[in-house]
C-alpha atoms as a PDB file:
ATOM      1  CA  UNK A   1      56.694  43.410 100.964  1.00  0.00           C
ATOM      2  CA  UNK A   2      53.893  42.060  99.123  1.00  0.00           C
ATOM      3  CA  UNK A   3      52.087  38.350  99.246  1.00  0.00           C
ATOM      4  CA  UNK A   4      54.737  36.851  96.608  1.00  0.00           C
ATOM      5  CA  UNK A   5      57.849  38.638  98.357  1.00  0.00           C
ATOM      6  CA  UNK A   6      56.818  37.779 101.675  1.00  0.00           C
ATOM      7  CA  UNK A   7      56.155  33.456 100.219  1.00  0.00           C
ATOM      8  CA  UNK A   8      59.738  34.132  98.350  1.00  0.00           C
ATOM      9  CA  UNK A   9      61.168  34.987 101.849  1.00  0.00           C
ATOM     10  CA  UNK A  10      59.695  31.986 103.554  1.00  0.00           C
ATOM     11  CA  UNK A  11      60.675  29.558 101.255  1.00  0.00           C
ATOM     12  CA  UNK A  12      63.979  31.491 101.302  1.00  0.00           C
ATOM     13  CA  UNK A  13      64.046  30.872 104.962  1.00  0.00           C
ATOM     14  CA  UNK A  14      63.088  27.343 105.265  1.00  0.00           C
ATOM     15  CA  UNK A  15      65.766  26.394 102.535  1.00  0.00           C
ATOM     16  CA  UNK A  16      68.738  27.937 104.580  1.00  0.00           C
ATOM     17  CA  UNK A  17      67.540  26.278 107.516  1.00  0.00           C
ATOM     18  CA  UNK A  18      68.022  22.902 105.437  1.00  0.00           C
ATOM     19  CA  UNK A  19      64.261  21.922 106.700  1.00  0.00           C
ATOM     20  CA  UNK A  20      62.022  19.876 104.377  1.00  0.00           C
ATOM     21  CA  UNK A  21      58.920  21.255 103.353  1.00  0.00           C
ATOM     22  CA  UNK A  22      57.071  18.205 104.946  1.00  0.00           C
ATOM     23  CA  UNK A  23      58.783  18.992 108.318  1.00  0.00           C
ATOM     24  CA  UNK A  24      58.256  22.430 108.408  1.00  0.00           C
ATOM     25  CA  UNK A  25      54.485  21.869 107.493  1.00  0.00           C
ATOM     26  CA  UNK A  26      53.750  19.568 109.748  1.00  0.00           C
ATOM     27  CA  UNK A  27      55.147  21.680 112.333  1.00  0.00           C
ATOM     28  CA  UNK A  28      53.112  24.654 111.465  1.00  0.00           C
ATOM     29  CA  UNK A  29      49.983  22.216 111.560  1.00  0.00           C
ATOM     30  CA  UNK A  30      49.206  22.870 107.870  1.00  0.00           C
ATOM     31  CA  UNK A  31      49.063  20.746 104.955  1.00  0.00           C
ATOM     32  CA  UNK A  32      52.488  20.738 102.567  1.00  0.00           C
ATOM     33  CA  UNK A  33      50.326  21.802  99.863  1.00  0.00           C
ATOM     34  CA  UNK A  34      49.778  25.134 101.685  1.00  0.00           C
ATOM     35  CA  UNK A  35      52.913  25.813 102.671  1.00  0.00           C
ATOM     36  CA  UNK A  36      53.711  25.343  98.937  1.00  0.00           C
ATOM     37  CA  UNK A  37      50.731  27.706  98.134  1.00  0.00           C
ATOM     38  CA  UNK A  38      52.344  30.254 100.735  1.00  0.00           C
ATOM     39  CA  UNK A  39      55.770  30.050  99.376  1.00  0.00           C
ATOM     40  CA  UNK A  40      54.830  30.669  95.600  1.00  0.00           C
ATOM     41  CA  UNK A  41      52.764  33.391  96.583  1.00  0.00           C
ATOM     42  CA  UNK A  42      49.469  31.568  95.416  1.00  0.00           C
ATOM     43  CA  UNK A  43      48.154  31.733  98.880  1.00  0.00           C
ATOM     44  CA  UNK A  44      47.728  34.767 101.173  1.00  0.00           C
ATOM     45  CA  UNK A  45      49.386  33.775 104.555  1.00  0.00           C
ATOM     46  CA  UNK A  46      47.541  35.138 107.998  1.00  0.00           C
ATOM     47  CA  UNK A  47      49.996  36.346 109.991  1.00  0.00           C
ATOM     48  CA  UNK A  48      49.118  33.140 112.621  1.00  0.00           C
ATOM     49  CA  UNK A  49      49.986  31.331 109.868  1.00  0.00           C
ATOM     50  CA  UNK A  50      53.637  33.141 109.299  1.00  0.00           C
ATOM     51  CA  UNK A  51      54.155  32.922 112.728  1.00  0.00           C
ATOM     52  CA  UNK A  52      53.885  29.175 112.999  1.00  0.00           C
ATOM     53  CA  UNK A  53      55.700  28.878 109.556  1.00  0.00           C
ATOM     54  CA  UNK A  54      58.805  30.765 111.175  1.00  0.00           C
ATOM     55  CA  UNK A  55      58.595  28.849 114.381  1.00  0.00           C
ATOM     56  CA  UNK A  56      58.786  25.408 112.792  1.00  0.00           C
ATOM     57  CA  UNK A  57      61.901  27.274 110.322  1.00  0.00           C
ATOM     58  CA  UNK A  58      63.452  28.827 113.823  1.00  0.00           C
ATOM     59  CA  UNK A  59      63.965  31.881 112.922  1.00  0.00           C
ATOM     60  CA  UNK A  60      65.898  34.467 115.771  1.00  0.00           C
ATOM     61  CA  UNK A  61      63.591  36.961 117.466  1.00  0.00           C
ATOM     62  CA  UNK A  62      64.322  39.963 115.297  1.00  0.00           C
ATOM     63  CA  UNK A  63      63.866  37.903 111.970  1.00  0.00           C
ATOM     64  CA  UNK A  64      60.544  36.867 112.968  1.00  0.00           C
ATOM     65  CA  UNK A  65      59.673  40.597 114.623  1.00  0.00           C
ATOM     66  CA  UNK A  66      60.880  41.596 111.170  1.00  0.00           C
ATOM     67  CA  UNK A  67      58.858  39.245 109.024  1.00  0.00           C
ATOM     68  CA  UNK A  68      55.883  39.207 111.311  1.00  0.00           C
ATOM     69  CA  UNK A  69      55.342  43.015 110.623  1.00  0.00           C
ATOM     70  CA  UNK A  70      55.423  42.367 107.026  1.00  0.00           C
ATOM     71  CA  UNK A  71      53.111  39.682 107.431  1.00  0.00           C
ATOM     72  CA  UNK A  72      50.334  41.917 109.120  1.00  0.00           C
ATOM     73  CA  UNK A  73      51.044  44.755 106.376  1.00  0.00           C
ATOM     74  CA  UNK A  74      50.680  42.178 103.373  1.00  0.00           C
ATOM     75  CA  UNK A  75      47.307  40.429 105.110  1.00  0.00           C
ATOM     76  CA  UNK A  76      45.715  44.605 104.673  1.00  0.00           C
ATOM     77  CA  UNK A  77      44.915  45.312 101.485  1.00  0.00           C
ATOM     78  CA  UNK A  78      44.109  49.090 100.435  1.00  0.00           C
ATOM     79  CA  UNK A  79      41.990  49.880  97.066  1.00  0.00           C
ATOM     80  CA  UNK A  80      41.204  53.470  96.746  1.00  0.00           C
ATOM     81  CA  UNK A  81      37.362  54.593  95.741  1.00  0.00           C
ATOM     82  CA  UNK A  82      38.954  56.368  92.244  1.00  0.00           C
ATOM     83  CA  UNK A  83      39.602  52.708  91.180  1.00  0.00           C
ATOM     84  CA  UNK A  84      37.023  51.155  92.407  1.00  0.00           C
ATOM     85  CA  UNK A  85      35.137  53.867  90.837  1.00  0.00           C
ATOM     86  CA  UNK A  86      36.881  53.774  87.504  1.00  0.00           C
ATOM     87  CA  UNK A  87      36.052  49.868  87.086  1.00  0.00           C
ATOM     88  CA  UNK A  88      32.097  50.951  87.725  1.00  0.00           C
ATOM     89  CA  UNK A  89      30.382  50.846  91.236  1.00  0.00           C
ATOM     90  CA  UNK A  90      28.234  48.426  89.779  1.00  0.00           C
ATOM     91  CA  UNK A  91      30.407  46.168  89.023  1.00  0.00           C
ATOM     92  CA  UNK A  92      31.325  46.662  92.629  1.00  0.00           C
ATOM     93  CA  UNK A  93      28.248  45.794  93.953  1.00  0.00           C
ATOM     94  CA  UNK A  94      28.192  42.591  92.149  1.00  0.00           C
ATOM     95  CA  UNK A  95      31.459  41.856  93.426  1.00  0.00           C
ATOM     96  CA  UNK A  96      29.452  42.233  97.027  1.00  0.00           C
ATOM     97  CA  UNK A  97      26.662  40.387  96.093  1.00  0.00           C
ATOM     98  CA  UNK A  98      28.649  37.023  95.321  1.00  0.00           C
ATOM     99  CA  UNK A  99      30.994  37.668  98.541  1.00  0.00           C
ATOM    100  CA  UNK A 100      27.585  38.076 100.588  1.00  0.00           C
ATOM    101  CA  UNK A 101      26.232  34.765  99.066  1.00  0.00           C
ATOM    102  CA  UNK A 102      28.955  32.901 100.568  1.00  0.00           C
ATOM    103  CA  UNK A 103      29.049  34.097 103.476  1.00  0.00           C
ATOM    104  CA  UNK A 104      27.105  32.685 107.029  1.00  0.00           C
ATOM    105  CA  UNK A 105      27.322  36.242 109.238  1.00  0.00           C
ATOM    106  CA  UNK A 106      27.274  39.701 108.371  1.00  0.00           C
ATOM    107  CA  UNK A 107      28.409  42.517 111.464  1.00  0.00           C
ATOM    108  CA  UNK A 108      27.975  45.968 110.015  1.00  0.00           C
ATOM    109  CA  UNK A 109      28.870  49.027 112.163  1.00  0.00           C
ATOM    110  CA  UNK A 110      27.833  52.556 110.539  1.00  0.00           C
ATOM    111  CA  UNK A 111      28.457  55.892 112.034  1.00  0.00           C
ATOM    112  CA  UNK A 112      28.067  58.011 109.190  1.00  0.00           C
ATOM    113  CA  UNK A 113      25.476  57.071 106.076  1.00  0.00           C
ATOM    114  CA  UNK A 114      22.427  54.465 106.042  1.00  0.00           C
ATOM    115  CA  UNK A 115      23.751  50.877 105.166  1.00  0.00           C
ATOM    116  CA  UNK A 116      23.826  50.345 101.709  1.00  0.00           C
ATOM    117  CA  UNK A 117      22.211  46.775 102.627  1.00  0.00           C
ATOM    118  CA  UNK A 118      19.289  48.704 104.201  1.00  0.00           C
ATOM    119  CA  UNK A 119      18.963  51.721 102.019  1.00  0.00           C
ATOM    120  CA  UNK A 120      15.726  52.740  99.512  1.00  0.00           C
ATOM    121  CA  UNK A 121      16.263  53.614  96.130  1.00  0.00           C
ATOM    122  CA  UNK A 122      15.851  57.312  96.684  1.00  0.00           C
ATOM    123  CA  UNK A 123      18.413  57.608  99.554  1.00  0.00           C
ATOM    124  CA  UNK A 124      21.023  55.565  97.096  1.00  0.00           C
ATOM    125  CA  UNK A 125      19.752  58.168  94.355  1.00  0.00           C
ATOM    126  CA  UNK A 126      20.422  61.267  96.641  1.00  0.00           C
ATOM    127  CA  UNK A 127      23.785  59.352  97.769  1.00  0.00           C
ATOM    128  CA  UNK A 128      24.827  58.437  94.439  1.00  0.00           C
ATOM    129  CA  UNK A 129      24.077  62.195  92.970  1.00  0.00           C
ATOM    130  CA  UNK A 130      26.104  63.882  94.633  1.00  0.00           C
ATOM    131  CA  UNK A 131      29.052  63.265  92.751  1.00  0.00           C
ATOM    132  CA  UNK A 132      29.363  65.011  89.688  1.00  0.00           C
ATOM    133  CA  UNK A 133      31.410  62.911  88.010  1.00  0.00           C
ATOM    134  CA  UNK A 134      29.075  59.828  87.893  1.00  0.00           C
ATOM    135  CA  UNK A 135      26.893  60.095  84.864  1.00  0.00           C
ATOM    136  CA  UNK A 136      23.313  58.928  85.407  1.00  0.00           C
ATOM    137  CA  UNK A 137      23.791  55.665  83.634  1.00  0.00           C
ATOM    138  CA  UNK A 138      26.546  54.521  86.648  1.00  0.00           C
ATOM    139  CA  UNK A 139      23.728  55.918  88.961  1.00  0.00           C
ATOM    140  CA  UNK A 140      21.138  53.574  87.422  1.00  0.00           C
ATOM    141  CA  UNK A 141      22.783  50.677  87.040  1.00  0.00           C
ATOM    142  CA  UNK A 142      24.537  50.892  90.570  1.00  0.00           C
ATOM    143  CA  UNK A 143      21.032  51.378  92.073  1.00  0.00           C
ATOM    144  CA  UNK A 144      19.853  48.406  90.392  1.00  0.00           C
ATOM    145  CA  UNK A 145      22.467  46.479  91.256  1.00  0.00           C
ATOM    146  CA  UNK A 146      22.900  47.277  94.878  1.00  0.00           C
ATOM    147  CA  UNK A 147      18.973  46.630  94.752  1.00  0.00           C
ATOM    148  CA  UNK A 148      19.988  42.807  93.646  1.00  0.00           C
ATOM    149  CA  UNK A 149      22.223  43.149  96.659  1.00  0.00           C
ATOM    150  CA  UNK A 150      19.386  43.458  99.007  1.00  0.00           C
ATOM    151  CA  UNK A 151      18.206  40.050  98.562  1.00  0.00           C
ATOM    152  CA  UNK A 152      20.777  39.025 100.795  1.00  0.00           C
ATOM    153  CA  UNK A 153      18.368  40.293 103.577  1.00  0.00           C
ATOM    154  CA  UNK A 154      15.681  37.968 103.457  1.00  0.00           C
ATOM    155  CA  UNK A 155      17.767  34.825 102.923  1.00  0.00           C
ATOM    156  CA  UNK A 156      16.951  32.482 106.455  1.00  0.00           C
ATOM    157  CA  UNK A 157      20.346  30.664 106.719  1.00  0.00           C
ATOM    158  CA  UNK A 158      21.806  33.763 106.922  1.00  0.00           C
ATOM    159  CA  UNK A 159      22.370  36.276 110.138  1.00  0.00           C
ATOM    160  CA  UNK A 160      22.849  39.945 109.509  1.00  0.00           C
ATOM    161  CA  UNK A 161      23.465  42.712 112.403  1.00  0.00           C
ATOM    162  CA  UNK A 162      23.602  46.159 111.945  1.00  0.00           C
ATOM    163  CA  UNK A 163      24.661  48.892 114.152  1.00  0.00           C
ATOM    164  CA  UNK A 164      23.726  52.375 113.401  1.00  0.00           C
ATOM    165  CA  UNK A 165      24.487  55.675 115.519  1.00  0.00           C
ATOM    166  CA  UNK A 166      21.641  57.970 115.919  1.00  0.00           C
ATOM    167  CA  UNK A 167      23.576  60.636 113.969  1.00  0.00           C
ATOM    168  CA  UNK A 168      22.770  58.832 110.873  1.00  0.00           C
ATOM    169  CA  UNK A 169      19.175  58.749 111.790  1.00  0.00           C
ATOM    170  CA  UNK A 170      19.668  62.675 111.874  1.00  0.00           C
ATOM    171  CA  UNK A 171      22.012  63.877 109.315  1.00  0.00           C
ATOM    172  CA  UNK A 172      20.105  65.381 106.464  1.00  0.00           C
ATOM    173  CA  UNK A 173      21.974  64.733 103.910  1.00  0.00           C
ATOM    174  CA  UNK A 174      19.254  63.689 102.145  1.00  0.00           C
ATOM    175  CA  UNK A 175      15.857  65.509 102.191  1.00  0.00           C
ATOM    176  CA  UNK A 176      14.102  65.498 105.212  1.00  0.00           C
ATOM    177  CA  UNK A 177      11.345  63.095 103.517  1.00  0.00           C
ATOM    178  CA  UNK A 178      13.354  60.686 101.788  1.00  0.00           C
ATOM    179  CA  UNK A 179      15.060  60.140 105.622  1.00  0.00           C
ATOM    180  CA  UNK A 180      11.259  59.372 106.821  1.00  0.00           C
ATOM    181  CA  UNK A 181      10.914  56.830 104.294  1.00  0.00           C
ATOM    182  CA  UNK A 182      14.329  55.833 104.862  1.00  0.00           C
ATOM    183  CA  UNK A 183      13.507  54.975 108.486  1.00  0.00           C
ATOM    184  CA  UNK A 184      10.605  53.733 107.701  1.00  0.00           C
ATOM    185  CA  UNK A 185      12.446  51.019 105.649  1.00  0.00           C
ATOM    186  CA  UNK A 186      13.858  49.982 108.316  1.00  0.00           C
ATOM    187  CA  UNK A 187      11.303  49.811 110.710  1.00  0.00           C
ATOM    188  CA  UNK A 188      10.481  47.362 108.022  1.00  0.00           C
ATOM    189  CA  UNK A 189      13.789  45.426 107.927  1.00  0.00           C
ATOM    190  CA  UNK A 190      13.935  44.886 111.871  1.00  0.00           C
ATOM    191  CA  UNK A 191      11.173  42.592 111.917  1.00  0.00           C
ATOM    192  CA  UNK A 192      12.534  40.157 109.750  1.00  0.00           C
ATOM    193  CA  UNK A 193      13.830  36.982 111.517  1.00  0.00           C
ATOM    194  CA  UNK A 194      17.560  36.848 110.742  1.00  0.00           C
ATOM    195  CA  UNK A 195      17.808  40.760 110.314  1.00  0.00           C
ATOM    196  CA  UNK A 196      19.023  42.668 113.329  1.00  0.00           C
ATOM    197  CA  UNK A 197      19.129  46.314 113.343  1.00  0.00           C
ATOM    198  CA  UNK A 198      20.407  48.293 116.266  1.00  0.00           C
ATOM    199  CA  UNK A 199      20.701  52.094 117.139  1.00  0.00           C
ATOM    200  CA  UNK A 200      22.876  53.945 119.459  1.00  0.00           C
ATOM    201  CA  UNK A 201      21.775  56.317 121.185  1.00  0.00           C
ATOM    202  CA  UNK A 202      23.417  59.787 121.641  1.00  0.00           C
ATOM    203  CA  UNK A 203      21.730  59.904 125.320  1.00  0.00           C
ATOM    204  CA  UNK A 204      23.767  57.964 127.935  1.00  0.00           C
ATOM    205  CA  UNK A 205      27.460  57.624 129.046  1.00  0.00           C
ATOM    206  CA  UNK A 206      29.669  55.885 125.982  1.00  0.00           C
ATOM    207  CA  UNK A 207      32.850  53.639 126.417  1.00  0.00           C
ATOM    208  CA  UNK A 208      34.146  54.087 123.021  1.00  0.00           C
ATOM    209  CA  UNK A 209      34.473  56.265 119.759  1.00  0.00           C
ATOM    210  CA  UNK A 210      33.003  55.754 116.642  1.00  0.00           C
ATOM    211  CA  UNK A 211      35.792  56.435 114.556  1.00  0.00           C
ATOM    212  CA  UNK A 212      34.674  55.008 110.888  1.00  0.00           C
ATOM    213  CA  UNK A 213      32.432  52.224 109.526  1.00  0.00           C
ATOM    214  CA  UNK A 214      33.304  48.968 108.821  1.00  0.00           C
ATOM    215  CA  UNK A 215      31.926  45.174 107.901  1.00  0.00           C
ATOM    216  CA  UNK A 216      33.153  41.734 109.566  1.00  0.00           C
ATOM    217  CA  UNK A 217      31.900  38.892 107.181  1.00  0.00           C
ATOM    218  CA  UNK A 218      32.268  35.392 108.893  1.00  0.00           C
ATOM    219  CA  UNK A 219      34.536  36.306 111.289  1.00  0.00           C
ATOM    220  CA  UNK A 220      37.112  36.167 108.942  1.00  0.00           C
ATOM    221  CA  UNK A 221      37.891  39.552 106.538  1.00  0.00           C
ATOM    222  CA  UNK A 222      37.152  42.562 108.067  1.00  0.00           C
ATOM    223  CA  UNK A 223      36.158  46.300 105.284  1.00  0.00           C
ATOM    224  CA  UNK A 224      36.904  49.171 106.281  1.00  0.00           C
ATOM    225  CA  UNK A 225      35.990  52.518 104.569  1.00  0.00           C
ATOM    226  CA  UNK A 226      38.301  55.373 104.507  1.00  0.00           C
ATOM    227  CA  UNK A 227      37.750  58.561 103.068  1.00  0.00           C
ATOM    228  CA  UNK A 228      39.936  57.666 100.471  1.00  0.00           C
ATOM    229  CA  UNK A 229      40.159  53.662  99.810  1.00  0.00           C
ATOM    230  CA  UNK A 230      38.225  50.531 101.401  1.00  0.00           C
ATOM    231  CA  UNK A 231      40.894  48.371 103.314  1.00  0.00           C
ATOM    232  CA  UNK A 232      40.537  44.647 104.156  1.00  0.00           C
ATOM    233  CA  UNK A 233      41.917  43.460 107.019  1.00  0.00           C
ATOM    234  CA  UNK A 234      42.548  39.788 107.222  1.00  0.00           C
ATOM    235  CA  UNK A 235      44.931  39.297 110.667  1.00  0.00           C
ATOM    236  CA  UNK A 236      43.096  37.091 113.117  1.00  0.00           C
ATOM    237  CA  UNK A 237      44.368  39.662 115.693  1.00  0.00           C
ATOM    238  CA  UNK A 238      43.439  42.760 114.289  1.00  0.00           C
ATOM    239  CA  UNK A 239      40.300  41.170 112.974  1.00  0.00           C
ATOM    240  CA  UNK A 240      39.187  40.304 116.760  1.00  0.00           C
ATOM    241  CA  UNK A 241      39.401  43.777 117.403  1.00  0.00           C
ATOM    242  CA  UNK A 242      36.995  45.050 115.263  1.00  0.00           C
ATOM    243  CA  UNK A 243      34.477  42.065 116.706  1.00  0.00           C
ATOM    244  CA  UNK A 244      35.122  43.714 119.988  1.00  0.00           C
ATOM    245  CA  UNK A 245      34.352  46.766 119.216  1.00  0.00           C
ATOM    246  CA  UNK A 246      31.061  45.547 116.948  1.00  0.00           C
ATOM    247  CA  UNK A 247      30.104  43.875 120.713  1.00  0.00           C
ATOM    248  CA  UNK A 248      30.712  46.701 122.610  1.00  0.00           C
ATOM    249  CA  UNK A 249      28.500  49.484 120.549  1.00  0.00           C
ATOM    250  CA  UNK A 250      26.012  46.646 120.076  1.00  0.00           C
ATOM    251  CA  UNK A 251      25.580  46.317 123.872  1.00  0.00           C
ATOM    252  CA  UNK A 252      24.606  49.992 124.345  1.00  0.00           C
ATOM    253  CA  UNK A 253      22.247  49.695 121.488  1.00  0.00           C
ATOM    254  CA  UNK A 254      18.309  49.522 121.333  1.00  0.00           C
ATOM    255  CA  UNK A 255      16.869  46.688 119.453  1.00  0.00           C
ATOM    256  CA  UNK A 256      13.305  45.299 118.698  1.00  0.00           C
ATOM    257  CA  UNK A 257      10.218  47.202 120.181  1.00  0.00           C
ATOM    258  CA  UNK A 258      12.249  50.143 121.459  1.00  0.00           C
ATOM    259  CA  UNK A 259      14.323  50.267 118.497  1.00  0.00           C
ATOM    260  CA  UNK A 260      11.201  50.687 116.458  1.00  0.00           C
ATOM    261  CA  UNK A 261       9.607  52.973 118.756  1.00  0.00           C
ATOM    262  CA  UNK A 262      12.956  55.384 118.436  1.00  0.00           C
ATOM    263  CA  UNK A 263      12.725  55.150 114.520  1.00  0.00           C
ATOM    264  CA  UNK A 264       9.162  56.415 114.803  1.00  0.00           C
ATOM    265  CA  UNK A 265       9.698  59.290 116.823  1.00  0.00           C
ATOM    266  CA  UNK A 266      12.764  60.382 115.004  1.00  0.00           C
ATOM    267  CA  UNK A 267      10.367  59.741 111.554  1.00  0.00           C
ATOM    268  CA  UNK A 268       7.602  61.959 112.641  1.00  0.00           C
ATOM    269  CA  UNK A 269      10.454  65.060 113.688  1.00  0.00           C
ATOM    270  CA  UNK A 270      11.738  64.709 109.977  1.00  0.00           C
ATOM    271  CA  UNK A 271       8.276  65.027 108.664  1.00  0.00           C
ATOM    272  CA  UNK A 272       7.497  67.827 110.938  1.00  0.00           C
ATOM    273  CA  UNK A 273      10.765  69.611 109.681  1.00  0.00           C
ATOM    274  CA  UNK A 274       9.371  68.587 106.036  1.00  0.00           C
ATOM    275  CA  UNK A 275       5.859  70.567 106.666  1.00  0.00           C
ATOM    276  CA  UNK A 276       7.374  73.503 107.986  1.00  0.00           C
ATOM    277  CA  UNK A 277      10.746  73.663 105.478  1.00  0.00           C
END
């Protein structure tokens, strides 16, 4: 059931249940204009907002177990890389940079590659390369634009938190050197004001498993990458779970000094393994 379906079925709802609109918004403590919105499929319901909307209708148990579960499914959305791809990663990137304007707080949690937000023109070259099927015009202009992207960083009213796992630190999948300047980039980055970049550390006991990487902008929308599609979560719920587990790594993490003491010991190892390759 998609957004429109699942407004079609409200309104659906709400009529048989002989309730005015009015009532039924005021019960859900939302305007009638977005119940309208919801029920023409203009509007994207949460699924707190479904659930008040079917509380106000009173709806049976199963009905709302029913439409609540559509209600989660229709607040993820799924677009897989090929398309993304196909419209032009730098068009992409754009689409980030404008999303990333609005927005107040940024809580990025990477297990697997360097940040884009955070990453040099050679590591997005070596990154972007790999894939034979992107001609070296899409690598240029993506570069460029994810460069454009990077503004974002040094904009005050803005916070933006990183967490990293040392295994990206190590993972040459990039030359040994570009990593060194890589980290050096960011031994750069940490010291700016509204920036904050943590590491975990592989040493130490762990409470939890870095499954994939994600982004939580404002609280609100959560990205997740896949190995075959980014998916945005929008469900209060499930979007409270991936703050929770943002809070948790972040705890175990190094910051500041240490962090930059880490990043240079891990730096002069990769140029070590450069001298002697």
């Amino acid at each position: 059931m998609n957004r429109s379906e699942l407004g079609t079925a409200l309104r659906v709802l709400r009529q048989a249940s002989c309730k005015e609109a009015k009532a039924v918004a005021r019960s859900a403590v939302m305007s009638a204009s977005k119940l309208s919105k919801i029920e023409t499929g203009k509007l994207a319901p949460s699924a707190d907002d479904v659930d008040r909307i079917l509380t106000a209708i009173g709806v049976s148990d199963d009905a709302k177990a029913e439409y609540m579960e559509a209600a989660r499914a229709a607040a993820t959305e799924a677009t897989a890389w090929r398309l993304i791809q196909r419209a032009g990663l730098h068009k992409a990137q754009k689409q980030l940079q404008a999303i990333e304007a609005r927005m107040s707080i940024l809580r990025l949690f990477q297990p697997a590659l360097m940040p884009g937000l955070l990453q040099t023109p050679e590591y997005m070259r070596s990154i972007l390369s790999r894939h034979d099927d992107l001609t070296e015009e899409s690598v240029r202009r993506t570069i460029s634009a994810r460069l454009e992207r990077q503004q974002v960083l040094y904009d005050t009213s803005k916070t933006l938190q990183f967490v990293i796992t040392e295994p990206v630190l190590r993972w040459l999948i990039v030359p040994p050197l570009v990593m060194a300047g890589q980290l050096d980039r960011m031994i750069s980055l940490s010291r700016l004001p509204n920036v904050q970049i943590m590491v975990v550390p592989l040493a130490g006991p762990k409470r939890d498993i870095p499954n994939h990487a994600f982004v939580v902008r404002d609280d609100r929308a959560v990205s997740v990458e896949t190995v075959h599609a980014e998916i945005v979560v929008t469900d209060p719920k499930d979007v409270s779970l991936y703050l929770a587990k943002f809070d948790g790594f972040a705890e175990s993490a190094i910051v500041g000094g240490e962090l930059r003491a880490f990043l240079e010991k891990v730096r002069d190892d990769l140029l070590r393994q450069q001298e002697t390759g």
